[in-house]
PDB file of N, CA and C in Angstrom:
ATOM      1  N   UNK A   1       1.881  -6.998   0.866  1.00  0.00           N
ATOM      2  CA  UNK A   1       1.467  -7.033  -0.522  1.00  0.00           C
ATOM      3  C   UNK A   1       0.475  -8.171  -0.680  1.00  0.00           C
ATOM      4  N   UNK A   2      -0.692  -8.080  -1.556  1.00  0.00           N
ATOM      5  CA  UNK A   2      -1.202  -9.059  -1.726  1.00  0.00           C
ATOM      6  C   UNK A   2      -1.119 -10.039  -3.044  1.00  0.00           C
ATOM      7  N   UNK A   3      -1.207 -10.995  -2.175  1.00  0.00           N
ATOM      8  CA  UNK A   3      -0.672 -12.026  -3.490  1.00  0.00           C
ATOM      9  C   UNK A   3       0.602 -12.528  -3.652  1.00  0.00           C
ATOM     10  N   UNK A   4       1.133 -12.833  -2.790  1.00  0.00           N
ATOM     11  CA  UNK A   4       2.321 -13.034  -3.132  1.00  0.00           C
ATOM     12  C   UNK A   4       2.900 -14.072  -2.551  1.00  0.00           C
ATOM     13  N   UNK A   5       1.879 -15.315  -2.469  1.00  0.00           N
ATOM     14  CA  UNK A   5       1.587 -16.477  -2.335  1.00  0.00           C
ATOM     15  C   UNK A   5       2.229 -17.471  -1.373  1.00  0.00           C
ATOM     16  N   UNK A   6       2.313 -16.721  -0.689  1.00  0.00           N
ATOM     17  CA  UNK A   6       2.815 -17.110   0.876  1.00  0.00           C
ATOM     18  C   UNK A   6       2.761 -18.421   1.152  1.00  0.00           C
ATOM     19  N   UNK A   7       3.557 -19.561   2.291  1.00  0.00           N
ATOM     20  CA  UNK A   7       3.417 -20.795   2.225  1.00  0.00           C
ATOM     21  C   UNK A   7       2.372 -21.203   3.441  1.00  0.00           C
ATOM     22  N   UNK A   8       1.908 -19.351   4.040  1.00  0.00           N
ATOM     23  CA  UNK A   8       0.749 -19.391   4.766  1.00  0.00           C
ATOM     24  C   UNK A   8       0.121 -18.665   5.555  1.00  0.00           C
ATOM     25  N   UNK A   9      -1.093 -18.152   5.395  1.00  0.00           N
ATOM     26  CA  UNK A   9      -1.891 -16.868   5.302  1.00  0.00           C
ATOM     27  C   UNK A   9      -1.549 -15.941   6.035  1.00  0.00           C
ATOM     28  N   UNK A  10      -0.686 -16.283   7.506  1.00  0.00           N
ATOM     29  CA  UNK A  10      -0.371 -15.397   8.422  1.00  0.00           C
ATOM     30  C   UNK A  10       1.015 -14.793   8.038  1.00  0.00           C
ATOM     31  N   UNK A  11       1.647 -14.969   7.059  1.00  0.00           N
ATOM     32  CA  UNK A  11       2.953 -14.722   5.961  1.00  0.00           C
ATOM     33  C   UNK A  11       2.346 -13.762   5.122  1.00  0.00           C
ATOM     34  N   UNK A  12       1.752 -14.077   4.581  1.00  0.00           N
ATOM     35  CA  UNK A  12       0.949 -13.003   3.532  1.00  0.00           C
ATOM     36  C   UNK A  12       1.259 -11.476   3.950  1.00  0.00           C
ATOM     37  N   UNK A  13       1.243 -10.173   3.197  1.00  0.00           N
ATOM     38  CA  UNK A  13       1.169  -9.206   3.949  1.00  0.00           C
ATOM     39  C   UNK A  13      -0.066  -8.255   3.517  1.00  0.00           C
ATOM     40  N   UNK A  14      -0.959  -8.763   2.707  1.00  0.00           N
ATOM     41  CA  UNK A  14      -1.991  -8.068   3.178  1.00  0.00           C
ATOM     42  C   UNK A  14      -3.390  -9.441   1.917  1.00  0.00           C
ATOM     43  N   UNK A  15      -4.332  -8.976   2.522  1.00  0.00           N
ATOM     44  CA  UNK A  15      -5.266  -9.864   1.662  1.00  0.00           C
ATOM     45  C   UNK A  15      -6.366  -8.723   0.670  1.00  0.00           C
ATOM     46  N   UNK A  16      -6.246  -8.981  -0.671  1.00  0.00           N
ATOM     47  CA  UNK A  16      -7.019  -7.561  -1.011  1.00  0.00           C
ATOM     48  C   UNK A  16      -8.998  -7.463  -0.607  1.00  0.00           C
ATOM     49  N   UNK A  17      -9.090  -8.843  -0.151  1.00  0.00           N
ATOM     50  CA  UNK A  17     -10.967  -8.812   0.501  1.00  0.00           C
ATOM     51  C   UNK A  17     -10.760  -8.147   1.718  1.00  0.00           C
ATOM     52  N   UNK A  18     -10.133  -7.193   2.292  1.00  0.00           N
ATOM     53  CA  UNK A  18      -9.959  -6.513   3.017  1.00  0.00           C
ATOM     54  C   UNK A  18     -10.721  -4.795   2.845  1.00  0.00           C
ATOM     55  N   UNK A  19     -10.269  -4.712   2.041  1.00  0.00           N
ATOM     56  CA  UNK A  19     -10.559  -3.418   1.325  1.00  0.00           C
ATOM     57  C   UNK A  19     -11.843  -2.892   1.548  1.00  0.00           C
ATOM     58  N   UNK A  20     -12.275  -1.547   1.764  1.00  0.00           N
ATOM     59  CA  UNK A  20     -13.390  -1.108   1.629  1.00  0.00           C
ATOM     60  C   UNK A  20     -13.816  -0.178   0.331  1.00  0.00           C
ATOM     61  N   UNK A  21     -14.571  -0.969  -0.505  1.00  0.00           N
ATOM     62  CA  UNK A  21     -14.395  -0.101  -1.745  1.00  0.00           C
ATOM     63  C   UNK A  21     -14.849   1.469  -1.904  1.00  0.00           C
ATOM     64  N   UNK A  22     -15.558   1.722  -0.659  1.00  0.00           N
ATOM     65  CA  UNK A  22     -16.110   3.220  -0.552  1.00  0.00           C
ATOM     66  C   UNK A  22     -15.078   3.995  -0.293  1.00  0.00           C
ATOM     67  N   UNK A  23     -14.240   3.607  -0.072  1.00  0.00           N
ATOM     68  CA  UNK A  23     -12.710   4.366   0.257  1.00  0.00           C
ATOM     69  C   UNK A  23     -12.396   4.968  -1.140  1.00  0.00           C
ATOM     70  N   UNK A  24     -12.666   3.863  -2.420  1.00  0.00           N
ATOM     71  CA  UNK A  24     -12.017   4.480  -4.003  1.00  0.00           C
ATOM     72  C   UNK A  24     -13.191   5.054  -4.831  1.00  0.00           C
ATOM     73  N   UNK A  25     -14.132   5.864  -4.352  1.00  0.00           N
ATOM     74  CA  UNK A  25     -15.258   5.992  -4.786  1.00  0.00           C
ATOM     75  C   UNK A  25     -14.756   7.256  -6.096  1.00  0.00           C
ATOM     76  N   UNK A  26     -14.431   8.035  -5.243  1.00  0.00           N
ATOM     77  CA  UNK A  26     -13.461   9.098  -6.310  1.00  0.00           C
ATOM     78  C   UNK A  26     -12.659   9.282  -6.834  1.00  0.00           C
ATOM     79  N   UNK A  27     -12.027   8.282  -6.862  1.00  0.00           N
ATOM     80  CA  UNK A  27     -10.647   7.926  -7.410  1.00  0.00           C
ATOM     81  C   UNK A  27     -10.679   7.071  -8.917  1.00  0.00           C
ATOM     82  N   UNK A  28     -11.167   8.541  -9.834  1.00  0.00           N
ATOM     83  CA  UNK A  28     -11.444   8.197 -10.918  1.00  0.00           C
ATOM     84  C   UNK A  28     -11.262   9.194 -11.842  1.00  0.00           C
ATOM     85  N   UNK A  29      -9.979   9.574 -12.198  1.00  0.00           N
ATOM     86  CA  UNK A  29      -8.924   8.558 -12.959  1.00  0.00           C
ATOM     87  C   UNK A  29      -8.231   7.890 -11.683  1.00  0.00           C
ATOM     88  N   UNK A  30      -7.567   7.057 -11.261  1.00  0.00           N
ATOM     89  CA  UNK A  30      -7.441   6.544 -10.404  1.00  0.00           C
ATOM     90  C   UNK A  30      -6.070   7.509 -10.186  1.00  0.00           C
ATOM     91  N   UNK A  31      -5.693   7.594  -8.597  1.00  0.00           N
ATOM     92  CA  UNK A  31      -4.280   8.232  -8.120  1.00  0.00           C
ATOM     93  C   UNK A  31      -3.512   7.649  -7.640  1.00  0.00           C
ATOM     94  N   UNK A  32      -4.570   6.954  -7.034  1.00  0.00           N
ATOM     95  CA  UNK A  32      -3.917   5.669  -6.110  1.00  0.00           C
ATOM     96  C   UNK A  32      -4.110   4.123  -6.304  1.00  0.00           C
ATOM     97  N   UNK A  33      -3.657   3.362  -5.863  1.00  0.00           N
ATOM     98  CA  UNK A  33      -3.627   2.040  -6.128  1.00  0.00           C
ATOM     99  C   UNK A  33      -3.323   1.326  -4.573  1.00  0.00           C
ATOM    100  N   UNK A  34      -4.670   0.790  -4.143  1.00  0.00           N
ATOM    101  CA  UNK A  34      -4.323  -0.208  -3.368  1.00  0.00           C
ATOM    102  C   UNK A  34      -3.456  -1.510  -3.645  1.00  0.00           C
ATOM    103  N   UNK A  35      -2.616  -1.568  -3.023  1.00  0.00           N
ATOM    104  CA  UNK A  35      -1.732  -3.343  -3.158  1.00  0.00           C
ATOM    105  C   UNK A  35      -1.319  -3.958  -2.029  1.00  0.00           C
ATOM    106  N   UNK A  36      -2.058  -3.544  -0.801  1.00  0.00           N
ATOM    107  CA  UNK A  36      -1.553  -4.578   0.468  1.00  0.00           C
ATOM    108  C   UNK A  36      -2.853  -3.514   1.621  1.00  0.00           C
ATOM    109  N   UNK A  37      -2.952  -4.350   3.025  1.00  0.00           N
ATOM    110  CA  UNK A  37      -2.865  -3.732   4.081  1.00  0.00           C
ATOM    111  C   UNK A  37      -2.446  -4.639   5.130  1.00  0.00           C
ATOM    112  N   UNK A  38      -2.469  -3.799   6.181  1.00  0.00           N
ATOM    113  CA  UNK A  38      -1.792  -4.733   7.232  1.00  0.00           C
ATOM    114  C   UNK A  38      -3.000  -5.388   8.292  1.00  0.00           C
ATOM    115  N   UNK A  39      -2.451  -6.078   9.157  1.00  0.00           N
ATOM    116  CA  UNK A  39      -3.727  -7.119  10.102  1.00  0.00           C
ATOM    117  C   UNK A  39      -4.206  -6.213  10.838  1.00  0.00           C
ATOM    118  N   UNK A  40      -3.880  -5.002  11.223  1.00  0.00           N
ATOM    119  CA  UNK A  40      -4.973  -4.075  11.872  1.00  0.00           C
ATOM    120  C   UNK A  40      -5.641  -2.564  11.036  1.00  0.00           C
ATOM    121  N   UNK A  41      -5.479  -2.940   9.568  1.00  0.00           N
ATOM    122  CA  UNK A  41      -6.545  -2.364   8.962  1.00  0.00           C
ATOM    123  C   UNK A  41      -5.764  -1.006   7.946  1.00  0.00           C
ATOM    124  N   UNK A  42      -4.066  -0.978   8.177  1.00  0.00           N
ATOM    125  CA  UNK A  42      -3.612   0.250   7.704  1.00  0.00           C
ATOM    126  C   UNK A  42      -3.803  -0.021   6.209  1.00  0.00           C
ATOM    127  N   UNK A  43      -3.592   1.042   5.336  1.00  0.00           N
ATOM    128  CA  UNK A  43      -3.840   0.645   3.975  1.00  0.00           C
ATOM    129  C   UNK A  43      -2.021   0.949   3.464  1.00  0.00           C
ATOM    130  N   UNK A  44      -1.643  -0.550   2.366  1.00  0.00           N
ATOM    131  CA  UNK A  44      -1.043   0.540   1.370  1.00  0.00           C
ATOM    132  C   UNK A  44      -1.034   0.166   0.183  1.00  0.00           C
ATOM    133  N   UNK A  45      -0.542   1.676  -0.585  1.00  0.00           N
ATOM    134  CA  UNK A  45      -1.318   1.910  -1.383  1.00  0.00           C
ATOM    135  C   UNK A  45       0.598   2.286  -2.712  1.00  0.00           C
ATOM    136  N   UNK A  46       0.019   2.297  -3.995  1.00  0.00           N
ATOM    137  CA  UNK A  46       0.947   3.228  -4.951  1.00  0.00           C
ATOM    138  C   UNK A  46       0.292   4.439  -5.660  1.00  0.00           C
ATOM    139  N   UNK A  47       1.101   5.058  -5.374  1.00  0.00           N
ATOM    140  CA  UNK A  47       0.299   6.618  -6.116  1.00  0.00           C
ATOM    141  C   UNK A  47       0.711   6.689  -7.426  1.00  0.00           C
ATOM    142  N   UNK A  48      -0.175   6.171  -8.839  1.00  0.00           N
ATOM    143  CA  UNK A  48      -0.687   6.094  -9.860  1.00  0.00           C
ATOM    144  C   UNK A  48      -0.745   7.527 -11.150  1.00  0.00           C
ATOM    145  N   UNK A  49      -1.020   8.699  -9.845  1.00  0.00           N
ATOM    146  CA  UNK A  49      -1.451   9.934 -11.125  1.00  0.00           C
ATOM    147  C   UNK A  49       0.110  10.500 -11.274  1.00  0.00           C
ATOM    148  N   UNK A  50       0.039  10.272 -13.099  1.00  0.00           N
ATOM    149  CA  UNK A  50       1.019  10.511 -13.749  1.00  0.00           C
ATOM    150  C   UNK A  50       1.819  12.088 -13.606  1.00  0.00           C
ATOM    151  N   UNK A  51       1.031  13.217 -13.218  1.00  0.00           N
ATOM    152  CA  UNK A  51       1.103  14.345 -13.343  1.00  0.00           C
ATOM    153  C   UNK A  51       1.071  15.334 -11.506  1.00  0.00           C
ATOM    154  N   UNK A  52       1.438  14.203 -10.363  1.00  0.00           N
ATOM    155  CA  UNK A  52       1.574  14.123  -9.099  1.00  0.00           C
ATOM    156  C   UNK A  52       3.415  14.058  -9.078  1.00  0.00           C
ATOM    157  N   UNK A  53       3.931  14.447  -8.150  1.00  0.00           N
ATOM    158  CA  UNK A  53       5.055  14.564  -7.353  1.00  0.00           C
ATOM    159  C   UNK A  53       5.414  13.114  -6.973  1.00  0.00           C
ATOM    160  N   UNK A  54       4.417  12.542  -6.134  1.00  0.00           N
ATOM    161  CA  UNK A  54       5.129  10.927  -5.541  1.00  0.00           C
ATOM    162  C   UNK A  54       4.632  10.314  -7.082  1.00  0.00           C
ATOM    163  N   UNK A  55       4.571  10.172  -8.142  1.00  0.00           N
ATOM    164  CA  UNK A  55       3.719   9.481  -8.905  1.00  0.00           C
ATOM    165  C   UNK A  55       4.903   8.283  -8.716  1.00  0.00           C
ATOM    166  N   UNK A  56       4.916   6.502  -8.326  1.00  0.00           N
ATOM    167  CA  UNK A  56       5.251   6.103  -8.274  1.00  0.00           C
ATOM    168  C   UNK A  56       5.713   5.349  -7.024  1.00  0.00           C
ATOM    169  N   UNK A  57       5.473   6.248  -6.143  1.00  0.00           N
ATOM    170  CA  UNK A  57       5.861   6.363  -4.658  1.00  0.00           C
ATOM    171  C   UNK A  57       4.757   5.351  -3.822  1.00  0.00           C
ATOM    172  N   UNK A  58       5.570   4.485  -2.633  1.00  0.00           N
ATOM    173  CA  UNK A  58       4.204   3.730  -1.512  1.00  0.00           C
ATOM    174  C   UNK A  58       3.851   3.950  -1.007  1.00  0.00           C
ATOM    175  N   UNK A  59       2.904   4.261  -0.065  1.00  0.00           N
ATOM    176  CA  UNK A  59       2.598   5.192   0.953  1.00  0.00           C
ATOM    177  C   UNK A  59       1.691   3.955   2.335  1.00  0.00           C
ATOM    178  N   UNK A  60       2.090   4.820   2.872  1.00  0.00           N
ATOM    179  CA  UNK A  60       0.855   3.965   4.345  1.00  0.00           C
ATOM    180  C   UNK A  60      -0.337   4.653   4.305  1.00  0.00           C
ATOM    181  N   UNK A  61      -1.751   4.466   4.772  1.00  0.00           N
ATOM    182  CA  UNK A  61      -2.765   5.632   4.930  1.00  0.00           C
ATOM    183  C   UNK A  61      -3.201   4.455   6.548  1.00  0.00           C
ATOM    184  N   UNK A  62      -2.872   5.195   7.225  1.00  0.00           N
ATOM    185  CA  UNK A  62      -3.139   4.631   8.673  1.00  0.00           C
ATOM    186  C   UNK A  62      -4.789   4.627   8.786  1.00  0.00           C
ATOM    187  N   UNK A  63      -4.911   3.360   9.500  1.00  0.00           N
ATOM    188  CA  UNK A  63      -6.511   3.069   9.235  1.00  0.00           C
ATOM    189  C   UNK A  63      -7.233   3.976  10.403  1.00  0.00           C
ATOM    190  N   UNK A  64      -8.569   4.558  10.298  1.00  0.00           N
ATOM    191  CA  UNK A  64      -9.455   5.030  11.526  1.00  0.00           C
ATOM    192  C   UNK A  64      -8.442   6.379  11.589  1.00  0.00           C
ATOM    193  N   UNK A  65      -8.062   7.142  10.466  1.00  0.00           N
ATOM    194  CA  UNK A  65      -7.553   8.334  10.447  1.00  0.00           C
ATOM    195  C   UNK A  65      -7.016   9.010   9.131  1.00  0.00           C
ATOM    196  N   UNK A  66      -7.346   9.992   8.833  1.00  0.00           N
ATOM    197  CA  UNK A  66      -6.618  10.762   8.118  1.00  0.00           C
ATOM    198  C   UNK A  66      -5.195  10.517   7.703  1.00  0.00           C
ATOM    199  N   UNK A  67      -4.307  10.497   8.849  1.00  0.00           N
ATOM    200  CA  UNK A  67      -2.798  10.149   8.320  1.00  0.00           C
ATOM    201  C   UNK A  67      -2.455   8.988   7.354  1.00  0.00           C
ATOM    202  N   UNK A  68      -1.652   9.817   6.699  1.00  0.00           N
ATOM    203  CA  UNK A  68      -0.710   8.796   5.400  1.00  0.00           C
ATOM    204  C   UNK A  68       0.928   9.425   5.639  1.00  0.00           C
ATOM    205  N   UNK A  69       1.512   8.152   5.212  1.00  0.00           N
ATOM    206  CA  UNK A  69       3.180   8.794   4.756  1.00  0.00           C
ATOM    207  C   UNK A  69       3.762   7.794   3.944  1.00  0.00           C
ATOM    208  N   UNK A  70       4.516   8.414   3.616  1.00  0.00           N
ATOM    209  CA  UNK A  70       5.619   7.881   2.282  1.00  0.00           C
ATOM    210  C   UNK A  70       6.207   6.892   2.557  1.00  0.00           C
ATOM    211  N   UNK A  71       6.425   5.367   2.315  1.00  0.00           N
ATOM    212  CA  UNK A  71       7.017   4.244   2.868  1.00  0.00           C
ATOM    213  C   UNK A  71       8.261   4.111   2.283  1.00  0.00           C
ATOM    214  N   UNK A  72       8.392   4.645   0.243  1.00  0.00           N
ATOM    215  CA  UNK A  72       9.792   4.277  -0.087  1.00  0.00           C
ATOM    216  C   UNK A  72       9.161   5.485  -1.538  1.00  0.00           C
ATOM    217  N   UNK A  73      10.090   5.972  -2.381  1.00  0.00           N
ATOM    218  CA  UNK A  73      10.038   6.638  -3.191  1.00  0.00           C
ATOM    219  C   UNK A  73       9.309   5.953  -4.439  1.00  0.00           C
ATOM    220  N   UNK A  74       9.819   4.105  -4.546  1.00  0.00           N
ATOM    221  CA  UNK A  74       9.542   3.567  -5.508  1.00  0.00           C
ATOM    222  C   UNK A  74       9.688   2.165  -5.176  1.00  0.00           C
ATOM    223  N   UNK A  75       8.984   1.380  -6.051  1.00  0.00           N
ATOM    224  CA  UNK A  75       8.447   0.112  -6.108  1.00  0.00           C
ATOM    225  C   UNK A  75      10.110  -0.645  -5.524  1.00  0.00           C
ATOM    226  N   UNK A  76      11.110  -0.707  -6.275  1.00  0.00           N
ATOM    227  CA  UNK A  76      12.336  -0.929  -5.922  1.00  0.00           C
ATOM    228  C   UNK A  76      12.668  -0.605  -4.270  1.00  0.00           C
ATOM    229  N   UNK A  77      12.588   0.341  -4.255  1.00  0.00           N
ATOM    230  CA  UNK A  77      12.920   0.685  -2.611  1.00  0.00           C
ATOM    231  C   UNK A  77      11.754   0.132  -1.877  1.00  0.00           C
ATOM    232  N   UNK A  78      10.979   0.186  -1.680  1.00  0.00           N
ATOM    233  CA  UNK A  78       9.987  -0.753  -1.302  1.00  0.00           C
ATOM    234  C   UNK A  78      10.259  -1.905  -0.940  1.00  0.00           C
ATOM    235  N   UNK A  79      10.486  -2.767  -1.665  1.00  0.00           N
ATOM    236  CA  UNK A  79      11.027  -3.908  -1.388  1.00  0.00           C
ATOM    237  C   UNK A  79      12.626  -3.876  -0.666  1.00  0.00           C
ATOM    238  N   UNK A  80      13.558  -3.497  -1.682  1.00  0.00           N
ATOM    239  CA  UNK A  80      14.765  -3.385  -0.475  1.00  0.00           C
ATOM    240  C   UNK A  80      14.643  -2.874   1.074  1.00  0.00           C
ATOM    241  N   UNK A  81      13.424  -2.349   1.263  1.00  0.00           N
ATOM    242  CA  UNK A  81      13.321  -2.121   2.510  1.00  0.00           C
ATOM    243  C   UNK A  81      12.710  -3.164   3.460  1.00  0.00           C
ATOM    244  N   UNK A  82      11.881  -3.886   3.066  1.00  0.00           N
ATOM    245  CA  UNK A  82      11.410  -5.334   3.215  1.00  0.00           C
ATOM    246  C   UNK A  82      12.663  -6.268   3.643  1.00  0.00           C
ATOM    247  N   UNK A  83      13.488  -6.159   2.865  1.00  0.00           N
ATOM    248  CA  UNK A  83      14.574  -7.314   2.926  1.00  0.00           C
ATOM    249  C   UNK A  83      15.751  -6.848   4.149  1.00  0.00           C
ATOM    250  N   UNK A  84      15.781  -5.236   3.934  1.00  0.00           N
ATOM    251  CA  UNK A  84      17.211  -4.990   5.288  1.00  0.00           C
ATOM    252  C   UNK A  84      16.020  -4.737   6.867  1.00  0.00           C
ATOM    253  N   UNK A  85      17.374  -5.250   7.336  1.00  0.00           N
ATOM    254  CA  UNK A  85      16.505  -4.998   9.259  1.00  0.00           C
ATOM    255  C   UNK A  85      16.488  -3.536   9.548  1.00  0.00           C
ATOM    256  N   UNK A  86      16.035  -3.141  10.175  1.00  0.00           N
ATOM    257  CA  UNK A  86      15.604  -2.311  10.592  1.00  0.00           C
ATOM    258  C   UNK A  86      16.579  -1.276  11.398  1.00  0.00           C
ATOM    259  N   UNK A  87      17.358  -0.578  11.780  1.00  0.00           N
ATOM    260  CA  UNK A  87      18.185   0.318  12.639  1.00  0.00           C
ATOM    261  C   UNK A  87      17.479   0.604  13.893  1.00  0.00           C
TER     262      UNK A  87
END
């Protein structure tokens, strides 16, 4: 996530001067919402359009490809997933 004021930059989990804005060129009404990426370029993002299925939902969009997937249903799960280890 960006912004979330880490006690130091390599903590951080994503920086938003990262971004390539030609990526949101069409994304107007907006659907999506960038709010993080990771150190080798993946994007993520919240899906924004009110009248969409995930509307609310995080998603990954893997960088240097087409693929995306669903990270947590909602902002809440999102984070609880952050906090438990992993299986």
């Amino acid at each position: 996530m960006a912004g979330i004021n880490a006690t130091h930059p390599s903590a951080e989990l994503g920086l938003l001067g990262g971004f390539n804005p030609f990526i949101f060129e069409d994304n107007d009404p907006p659907q999506i919402l960038p709010i993080g990426d990771t150190p080798i370029g993946n994007l993520i993002f919240l899906v924004t359009d009110p009248d969409g299925d995930d509307y609310g939902s995080i998603g990954l969009k893997i960088a240097f490809s087409q693929n995306s997937f669903r990270l947590a249903d909602n902002v809440e799960e999102f984070f609880e997933r952050l906090r438990e280890p992993s299986e």
